[in-house]
Structures are given as structure tokens and as C-alpha cells.
PDB file of N, CA and C in Angstrom:
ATOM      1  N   UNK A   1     -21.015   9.363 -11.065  1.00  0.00           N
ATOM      2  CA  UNK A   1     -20.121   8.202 -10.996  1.00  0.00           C
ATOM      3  C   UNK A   1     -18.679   8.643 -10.779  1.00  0.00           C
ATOM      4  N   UNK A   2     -18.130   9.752 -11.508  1.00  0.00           N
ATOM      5  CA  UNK A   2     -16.621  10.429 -10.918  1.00  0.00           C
ATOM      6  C   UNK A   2     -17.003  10.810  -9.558  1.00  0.00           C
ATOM      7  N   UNK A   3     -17.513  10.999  -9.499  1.00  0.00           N
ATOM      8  CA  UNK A   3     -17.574  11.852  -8.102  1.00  0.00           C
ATOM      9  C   UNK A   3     -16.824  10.636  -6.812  1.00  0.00           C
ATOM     10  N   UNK A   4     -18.057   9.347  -7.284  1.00  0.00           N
ATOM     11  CA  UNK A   4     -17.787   8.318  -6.383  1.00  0.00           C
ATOM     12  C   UNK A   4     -16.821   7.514  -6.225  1.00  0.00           C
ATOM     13  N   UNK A   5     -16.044   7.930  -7.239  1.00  0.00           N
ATOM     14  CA  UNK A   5     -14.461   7.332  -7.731  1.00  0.00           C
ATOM     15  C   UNK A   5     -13.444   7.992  -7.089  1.00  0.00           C
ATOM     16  N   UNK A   6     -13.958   8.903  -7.356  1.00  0.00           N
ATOM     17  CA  UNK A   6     -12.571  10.367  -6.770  1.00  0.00           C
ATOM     18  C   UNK A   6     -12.434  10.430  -4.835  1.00  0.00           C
ATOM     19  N   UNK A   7     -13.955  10.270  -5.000  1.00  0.00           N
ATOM     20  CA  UNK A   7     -14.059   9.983  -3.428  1.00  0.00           C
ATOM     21  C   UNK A   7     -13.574   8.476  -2.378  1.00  0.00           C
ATOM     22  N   UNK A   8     -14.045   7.789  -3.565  1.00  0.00           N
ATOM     23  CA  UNK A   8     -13.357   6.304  -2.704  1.00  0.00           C
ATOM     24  C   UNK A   8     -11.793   6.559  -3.111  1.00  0.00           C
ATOM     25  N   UNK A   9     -11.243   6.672  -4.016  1.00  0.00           N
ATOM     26  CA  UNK A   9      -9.815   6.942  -4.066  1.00  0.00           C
ATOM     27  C   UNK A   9      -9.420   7.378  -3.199  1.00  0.00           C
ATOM     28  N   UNK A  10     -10.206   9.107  -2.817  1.00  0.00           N
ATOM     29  CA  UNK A  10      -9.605   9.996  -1.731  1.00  0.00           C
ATOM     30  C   UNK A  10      -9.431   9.243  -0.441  1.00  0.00           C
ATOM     31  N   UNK A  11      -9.952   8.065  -0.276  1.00  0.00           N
ATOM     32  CA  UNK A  11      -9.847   7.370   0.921  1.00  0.00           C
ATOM     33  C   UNK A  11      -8.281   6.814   1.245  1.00  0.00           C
ATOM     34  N   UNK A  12      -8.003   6.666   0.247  1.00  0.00           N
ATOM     35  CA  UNK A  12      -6.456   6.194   0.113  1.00  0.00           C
ATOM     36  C   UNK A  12      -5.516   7.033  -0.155  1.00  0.00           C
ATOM     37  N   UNK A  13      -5.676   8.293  -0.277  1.00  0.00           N
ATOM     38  CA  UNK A  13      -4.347   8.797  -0.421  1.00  0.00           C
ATOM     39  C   UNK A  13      -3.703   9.154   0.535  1.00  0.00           C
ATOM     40  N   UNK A  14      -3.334   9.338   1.952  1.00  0.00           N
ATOM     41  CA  UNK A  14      -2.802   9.341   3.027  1.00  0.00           C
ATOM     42  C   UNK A  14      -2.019   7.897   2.933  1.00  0.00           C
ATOM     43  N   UNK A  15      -2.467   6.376   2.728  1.00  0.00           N
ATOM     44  CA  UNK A  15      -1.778   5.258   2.611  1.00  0.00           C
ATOM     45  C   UNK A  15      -1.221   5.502   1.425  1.00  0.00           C
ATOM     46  N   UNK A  16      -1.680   5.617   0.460  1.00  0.00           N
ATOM     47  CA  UNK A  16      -0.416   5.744  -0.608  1.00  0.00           C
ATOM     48  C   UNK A  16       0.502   6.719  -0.783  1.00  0.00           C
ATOM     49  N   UNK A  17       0.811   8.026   0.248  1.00  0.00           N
ATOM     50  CA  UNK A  17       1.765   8.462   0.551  1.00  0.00           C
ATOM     51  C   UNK A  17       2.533   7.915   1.273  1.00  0.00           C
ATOM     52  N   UNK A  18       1.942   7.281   2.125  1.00  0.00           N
ATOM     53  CA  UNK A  18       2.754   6.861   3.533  1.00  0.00           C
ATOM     54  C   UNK A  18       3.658   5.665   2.730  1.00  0.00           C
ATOM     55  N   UNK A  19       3.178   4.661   1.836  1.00  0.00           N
ATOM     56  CA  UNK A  19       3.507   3.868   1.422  1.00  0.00           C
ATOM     57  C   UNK A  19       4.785   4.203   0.198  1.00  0.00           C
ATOM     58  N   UNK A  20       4.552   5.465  -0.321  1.00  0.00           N
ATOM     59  CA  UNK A  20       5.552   5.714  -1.321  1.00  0.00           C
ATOM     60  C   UNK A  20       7.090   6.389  -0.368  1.00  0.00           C
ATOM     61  N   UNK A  21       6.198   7.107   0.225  1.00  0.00           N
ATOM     62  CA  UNK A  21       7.394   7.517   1.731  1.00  0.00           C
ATOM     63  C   UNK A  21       7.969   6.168   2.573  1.00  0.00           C
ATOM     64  N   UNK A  22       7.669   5.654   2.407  1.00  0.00           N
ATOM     65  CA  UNK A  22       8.150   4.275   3.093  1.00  0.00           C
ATOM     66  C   UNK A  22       9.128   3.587   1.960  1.00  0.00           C
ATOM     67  N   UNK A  23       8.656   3.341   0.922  1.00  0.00           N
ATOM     68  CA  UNK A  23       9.688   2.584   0.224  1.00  0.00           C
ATOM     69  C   UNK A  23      10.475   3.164  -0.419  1.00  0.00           C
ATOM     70  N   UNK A  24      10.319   4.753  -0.428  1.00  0.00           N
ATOM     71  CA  UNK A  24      11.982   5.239  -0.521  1.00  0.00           C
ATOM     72  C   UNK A  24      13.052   5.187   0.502  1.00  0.00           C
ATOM     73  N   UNK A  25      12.462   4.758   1.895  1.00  0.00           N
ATOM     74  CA  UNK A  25      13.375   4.802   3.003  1.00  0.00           C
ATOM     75  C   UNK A  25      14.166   3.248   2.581  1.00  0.00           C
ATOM     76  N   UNK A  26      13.372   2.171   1.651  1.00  0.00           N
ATOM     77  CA  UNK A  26      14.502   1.354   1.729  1.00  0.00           C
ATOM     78  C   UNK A  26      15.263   1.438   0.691  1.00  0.00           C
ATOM     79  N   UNK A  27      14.646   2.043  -0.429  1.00  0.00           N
ATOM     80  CA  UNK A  27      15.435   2.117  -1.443  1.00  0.00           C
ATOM     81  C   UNK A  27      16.826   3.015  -1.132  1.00  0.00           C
ATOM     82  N   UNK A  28      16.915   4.110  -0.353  1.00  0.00           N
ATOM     83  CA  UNK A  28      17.600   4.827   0.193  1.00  0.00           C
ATOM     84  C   UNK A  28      19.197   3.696   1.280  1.00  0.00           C
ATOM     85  N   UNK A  29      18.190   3.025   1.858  1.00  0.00           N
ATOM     86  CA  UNK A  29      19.228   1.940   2.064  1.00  0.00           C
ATOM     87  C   UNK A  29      19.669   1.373   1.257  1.00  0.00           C
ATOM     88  N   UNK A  30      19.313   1.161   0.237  1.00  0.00           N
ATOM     89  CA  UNK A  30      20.164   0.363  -0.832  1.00  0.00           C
ATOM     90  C   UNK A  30      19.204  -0.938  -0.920  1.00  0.00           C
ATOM     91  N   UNK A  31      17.679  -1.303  -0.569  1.00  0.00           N
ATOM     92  CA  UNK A  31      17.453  -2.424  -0.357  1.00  0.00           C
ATOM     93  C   UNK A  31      16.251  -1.936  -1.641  1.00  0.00           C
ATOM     94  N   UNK A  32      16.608  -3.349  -2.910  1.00  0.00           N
ATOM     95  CA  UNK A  32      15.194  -3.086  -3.064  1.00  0.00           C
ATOM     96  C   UNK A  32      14.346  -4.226  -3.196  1.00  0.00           C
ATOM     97  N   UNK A  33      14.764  -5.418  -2.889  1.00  0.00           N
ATOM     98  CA  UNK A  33      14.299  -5.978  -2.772  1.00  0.00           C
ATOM     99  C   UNK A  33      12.495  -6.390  -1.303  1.00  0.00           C
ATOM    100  N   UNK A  34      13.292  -5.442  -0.530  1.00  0.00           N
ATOM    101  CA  UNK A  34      11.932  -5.586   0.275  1.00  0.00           C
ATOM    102  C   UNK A  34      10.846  -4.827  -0.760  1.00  0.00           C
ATOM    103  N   UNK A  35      10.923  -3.797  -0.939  1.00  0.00           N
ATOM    104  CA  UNK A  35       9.818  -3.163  -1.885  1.00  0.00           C
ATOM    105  C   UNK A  35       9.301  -3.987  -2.942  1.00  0.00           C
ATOM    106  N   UNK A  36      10.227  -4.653  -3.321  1.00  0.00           N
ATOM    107  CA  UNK A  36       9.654  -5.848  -4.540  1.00  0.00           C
ATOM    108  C   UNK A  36       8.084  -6.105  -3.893  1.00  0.00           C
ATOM    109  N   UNK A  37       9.061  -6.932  -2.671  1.00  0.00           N
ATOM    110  CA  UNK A  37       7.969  -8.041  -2.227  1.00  0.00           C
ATOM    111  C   UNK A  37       6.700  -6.886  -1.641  1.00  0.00           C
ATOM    112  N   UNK A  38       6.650  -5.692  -0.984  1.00  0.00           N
ATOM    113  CA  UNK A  38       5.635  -4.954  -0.656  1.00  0.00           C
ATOM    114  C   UNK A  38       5.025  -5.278  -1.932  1.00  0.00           C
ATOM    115  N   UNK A  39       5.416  -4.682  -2.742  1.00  0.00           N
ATOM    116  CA  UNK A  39       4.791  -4.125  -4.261  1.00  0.00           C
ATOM    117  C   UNK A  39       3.831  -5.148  -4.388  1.00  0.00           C
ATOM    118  N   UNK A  40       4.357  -7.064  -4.694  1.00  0.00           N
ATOM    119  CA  UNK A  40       3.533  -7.776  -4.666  1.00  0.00           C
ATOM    120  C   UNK A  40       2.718  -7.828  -4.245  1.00  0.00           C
ATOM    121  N   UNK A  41       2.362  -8.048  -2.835  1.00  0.00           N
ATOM    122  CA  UNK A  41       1.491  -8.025  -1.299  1.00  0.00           C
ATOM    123  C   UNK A  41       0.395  -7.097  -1.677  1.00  0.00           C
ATOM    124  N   UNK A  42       0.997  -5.918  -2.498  1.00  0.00           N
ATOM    125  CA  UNK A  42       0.026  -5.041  -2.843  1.00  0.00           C
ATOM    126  C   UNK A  42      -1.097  -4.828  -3.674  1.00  0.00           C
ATOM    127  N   UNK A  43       0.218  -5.260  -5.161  1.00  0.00           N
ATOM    128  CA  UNK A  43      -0.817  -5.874  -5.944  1.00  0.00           C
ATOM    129  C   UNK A  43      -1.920  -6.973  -5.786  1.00  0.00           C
ATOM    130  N   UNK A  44      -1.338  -7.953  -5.085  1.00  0.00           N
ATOM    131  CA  UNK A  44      -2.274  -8.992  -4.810  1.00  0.00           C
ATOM    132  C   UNK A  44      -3.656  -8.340  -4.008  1.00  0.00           C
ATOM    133  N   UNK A  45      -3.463  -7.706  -3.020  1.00  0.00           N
ATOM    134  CA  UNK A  45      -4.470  -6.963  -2.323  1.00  0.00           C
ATOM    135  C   UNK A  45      -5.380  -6.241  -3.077  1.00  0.00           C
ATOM    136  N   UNK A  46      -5.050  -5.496  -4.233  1.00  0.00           N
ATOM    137  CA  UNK A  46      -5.524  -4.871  -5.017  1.00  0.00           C
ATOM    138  C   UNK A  46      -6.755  -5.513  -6.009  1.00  0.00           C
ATOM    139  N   UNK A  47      -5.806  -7.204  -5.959  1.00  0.00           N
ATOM    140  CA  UNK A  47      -6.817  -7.663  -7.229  1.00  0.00           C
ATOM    141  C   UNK A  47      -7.962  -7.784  -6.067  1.00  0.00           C
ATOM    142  N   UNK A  48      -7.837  -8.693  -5.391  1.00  0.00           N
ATOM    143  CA  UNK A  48      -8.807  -9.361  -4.353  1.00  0.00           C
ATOM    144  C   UNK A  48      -9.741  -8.410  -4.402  1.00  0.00           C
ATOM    145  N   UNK A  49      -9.240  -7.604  -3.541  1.00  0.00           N
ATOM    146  CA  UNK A  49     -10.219  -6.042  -3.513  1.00  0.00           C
ATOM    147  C   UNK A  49     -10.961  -5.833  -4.520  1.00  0.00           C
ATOM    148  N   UNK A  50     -10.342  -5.766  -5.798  1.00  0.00           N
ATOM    149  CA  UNK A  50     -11.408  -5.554  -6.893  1.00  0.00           C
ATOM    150  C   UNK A  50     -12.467  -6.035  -7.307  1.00  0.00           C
ATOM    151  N   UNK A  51     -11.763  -7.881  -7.088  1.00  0.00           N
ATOM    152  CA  UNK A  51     -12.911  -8.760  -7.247  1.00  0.00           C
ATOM    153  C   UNK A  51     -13.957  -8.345  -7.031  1.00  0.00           C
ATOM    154  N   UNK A  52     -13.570  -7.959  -5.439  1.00  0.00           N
ATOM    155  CA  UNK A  52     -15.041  -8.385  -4.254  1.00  0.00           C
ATOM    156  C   UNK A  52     -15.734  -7.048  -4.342  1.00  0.00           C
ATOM    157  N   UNK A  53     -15.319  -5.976  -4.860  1.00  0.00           N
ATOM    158  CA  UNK A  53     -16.066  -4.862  -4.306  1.00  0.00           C
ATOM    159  C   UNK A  53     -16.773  -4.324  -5.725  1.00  0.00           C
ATOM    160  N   UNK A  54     -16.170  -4.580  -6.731  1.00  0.00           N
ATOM    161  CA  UNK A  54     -16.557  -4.220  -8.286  1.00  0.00           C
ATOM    162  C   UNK A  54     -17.668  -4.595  -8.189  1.00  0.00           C
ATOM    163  N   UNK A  55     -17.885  -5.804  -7.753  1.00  0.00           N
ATOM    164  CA  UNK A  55     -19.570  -6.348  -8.056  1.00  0.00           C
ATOM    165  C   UNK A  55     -20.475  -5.751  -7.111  1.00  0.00           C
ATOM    166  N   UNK A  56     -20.258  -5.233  -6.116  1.00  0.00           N
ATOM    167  CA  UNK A  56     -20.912  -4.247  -4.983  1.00  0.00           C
ATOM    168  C   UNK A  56     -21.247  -3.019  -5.112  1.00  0.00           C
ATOM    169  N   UNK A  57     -20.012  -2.588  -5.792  1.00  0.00           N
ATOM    170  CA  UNK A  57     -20.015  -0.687  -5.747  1.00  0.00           C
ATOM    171  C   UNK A  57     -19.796  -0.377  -7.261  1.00  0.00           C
ATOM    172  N   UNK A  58     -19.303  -0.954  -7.822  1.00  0.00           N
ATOM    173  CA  UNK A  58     -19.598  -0.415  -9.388  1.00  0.00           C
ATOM    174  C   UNK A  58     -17.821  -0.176  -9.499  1.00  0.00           C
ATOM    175  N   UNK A  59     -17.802   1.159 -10.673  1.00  0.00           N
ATOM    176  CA  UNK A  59     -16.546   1.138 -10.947  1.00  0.00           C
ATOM    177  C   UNK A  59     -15.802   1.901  -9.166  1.00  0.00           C
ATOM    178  N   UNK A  60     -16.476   2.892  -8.564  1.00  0.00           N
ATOM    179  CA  UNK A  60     -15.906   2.857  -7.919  1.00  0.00           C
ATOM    180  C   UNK A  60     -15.592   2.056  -6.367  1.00  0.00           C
ATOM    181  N   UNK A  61     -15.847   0.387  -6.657  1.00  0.00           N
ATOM    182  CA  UNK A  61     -15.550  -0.289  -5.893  1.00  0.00           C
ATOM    183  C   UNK A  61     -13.866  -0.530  -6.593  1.00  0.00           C
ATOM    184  N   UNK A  62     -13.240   0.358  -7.825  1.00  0.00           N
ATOM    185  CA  UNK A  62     -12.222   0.215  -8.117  1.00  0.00           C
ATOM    186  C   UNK A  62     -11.362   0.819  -7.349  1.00  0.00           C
ATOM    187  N   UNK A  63     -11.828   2.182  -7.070  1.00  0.00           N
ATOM    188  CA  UNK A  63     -11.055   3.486  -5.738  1.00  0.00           C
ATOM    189  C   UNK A  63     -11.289   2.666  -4.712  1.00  0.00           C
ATOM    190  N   UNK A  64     -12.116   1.797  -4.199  1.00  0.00           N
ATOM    191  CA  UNK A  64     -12.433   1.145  -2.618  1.00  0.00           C
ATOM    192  C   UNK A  64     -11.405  -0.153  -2.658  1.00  0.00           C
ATOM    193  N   UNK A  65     -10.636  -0.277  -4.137  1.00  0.00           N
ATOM    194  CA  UNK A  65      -9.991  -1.587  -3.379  1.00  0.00           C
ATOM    195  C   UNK A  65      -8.411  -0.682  -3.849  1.00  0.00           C
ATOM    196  N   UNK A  66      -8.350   0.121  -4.362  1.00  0.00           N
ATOM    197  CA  UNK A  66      -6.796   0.710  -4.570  1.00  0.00           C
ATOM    198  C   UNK A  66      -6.873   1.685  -2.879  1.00  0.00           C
ATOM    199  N   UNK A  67      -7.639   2.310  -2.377  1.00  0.00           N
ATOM    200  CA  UNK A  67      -7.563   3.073  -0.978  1.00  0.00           C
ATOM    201  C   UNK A  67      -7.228   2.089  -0.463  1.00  0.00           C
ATOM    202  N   UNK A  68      -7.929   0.617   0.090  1.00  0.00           N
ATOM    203  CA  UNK A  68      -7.646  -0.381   0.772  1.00  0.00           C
ATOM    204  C   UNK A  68      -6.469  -1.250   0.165  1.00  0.00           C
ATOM    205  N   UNK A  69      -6.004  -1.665  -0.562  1.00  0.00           N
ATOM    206  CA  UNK A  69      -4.518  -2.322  -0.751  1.00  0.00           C
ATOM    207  C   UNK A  69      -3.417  -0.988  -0.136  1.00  0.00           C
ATOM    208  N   UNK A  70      -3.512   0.594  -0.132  1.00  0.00           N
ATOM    209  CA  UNK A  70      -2.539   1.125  -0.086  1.00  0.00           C
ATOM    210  C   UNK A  70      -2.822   1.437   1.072  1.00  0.00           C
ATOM    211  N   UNK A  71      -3.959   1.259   2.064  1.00  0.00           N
ATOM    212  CA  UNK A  71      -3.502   1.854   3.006  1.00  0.00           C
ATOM    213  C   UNK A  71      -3.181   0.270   3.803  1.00  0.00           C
ATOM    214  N   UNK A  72      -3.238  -1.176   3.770  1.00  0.00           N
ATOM    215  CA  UNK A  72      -3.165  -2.411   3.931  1.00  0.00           C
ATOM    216  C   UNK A  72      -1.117  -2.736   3.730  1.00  0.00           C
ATOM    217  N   UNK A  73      -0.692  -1.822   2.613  1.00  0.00           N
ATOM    218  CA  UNK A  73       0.539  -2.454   2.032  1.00  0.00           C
ATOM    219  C   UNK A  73       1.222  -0.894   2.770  1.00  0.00           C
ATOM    220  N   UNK A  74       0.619   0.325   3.248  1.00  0.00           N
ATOM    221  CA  UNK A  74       1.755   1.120   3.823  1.00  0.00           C
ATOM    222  C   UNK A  74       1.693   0.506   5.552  1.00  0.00           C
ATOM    223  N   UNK A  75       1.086   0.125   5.857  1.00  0.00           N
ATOM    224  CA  UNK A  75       1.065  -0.522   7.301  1.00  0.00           C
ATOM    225  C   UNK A  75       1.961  -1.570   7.266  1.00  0.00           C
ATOM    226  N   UNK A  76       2.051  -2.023   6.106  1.00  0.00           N
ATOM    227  CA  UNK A  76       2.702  -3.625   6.127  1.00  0.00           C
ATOM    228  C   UNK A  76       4.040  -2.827   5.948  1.00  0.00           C
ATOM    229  N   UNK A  77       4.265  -2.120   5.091  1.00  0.00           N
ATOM    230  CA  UNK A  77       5.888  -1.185   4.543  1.00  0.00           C
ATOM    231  C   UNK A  77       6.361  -0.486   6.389  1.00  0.00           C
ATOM    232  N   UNK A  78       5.732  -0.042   6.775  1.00  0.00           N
ATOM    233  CA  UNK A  78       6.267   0.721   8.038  1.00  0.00           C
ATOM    234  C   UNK A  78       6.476  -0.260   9.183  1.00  0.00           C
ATOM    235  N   UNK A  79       5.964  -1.741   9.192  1.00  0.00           N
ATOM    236  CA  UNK A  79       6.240  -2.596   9.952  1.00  0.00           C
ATOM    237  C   UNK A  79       7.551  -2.977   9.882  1.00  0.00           C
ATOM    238  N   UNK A  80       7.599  -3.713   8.369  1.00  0.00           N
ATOM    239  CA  UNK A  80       9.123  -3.696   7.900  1.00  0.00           C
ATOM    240  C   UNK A  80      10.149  -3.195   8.073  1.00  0.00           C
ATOM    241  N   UNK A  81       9.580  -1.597   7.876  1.00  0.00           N
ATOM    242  CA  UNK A  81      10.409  -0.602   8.016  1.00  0.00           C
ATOM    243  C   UNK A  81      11.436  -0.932   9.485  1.00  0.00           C
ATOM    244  N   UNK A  82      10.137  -0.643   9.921  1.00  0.00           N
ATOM    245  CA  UNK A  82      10.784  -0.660  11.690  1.00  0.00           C
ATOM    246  C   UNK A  82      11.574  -2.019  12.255  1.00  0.00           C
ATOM    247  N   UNK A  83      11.398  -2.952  12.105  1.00  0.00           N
ATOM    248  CA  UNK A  83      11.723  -4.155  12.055  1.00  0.00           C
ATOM    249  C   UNK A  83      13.129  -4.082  11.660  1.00  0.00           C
ATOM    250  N   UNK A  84      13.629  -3.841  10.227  1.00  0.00           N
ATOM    251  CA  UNK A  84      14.478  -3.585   9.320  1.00  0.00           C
ATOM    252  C   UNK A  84      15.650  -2.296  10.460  1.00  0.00           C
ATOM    253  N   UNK A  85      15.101  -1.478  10.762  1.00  0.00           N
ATOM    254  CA  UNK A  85      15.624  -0.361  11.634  1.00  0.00           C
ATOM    255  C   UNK A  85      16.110  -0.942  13.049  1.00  0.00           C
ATOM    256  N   UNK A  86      15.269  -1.338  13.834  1.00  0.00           N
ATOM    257  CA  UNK A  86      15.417  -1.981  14.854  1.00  0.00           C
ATOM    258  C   UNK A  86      16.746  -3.397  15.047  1.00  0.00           C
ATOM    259  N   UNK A  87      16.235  -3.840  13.827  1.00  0.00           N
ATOM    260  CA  UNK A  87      17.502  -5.621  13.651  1.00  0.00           C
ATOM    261  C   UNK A  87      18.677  -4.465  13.524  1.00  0.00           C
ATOM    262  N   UNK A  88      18.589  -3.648  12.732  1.00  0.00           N
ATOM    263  CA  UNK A  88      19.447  -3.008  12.284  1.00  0.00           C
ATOM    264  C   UNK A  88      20.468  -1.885  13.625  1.00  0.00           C
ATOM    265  N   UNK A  89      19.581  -1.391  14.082  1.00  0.00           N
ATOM    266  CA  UNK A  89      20.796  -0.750  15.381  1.00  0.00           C
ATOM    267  C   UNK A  89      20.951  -1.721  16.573  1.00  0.00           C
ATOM    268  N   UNK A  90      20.440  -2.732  16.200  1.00  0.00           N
ATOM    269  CA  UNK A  90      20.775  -3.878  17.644  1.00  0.00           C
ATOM    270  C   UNK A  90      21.971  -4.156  17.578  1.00  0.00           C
ATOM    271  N   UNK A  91      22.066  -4.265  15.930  1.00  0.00           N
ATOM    272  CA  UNK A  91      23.438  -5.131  15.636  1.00  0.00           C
ATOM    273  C   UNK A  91      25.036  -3.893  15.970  1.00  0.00           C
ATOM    274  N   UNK A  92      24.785  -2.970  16.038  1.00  0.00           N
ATOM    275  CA  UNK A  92      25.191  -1.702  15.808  1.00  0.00           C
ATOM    276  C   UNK A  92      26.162  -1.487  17.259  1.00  0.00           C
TER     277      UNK A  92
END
């Protein structure tokens, strides 16, 4: 049962780098409010995920919905990102 935990986790850790690397780039701007709202988006993703997959895969449908909210909320963070970057040297 660790095994299958460690492994669905391992699915996510590339998004939850990308995602922690991402929201220091705004915090770095001085913004932290976008990260708030990631954070939410995330959590929310997280529960959903749990719901649906706990009853499928056991505990580690817990690693299958934290891999999937983080790699779901660093896609959503680097959109922003860029977005945020882009408005940002237009105006420039």
C-alpha cells in the first residue's frame, strides 16, 4: 500500500515543483494575491480529486488526486504567469 502511494504521488512531483517555482515568481513581484487565488483552485481540485478517486484506488487514490490538482494548478500558475508578464511588458 506505500508503495502505491509513493508512486501515485511520484506522479506529481514535477507539477508541484513547477507550481512552487511559479508562485515564487509572483511573490517575487510583490503579488500575492494571485497565489492566493491559485492556492484555492488548488485546493478545491484536490478535494474533488479525492472524493472521486478514494473510493476507486484506496488511500492511494489520495497521491492520484494531490499529483493531479498540482500538476492541474501549475499549468493554471504558468498561464497566469505569462499573461501577468506579457500585460506587463506591453504596457512597458
Amino acid at each position: 500500500t506505500t508503495t502505491s502511494v509513493v508512486r501515485a504521488m511520484a506522479l506529481g512531483l514535477g507539477g508541484f515543483s513547477v507550481y512552487l517555482f511559479v508562485l515564487r515568481c509572483f511573490y517575487a513581484q510583490g503579488d500575492t494575491r494571485t497565489p492566493f487565488f491559485v492556492n484555492i483552485v488548488e485546493n478545491g481540485i484536490n478535494i474533488v480529486l479525492a472524493i472521486v478517486l478514494v473510493d476507486r484506488h484506496g488511500v492511494a487514490g489520495l497521491g492520484y488526486a494531490f499529483a493531479g490538482a498540482y500538476l492541474l494548478a501549475a499549468a493554471l500558475a504558468l498561464v497566469t504567469l505569462r499573461r501577468n508578464m506579457t500585460s506587463c511588458c506591453a504596457e512597458s
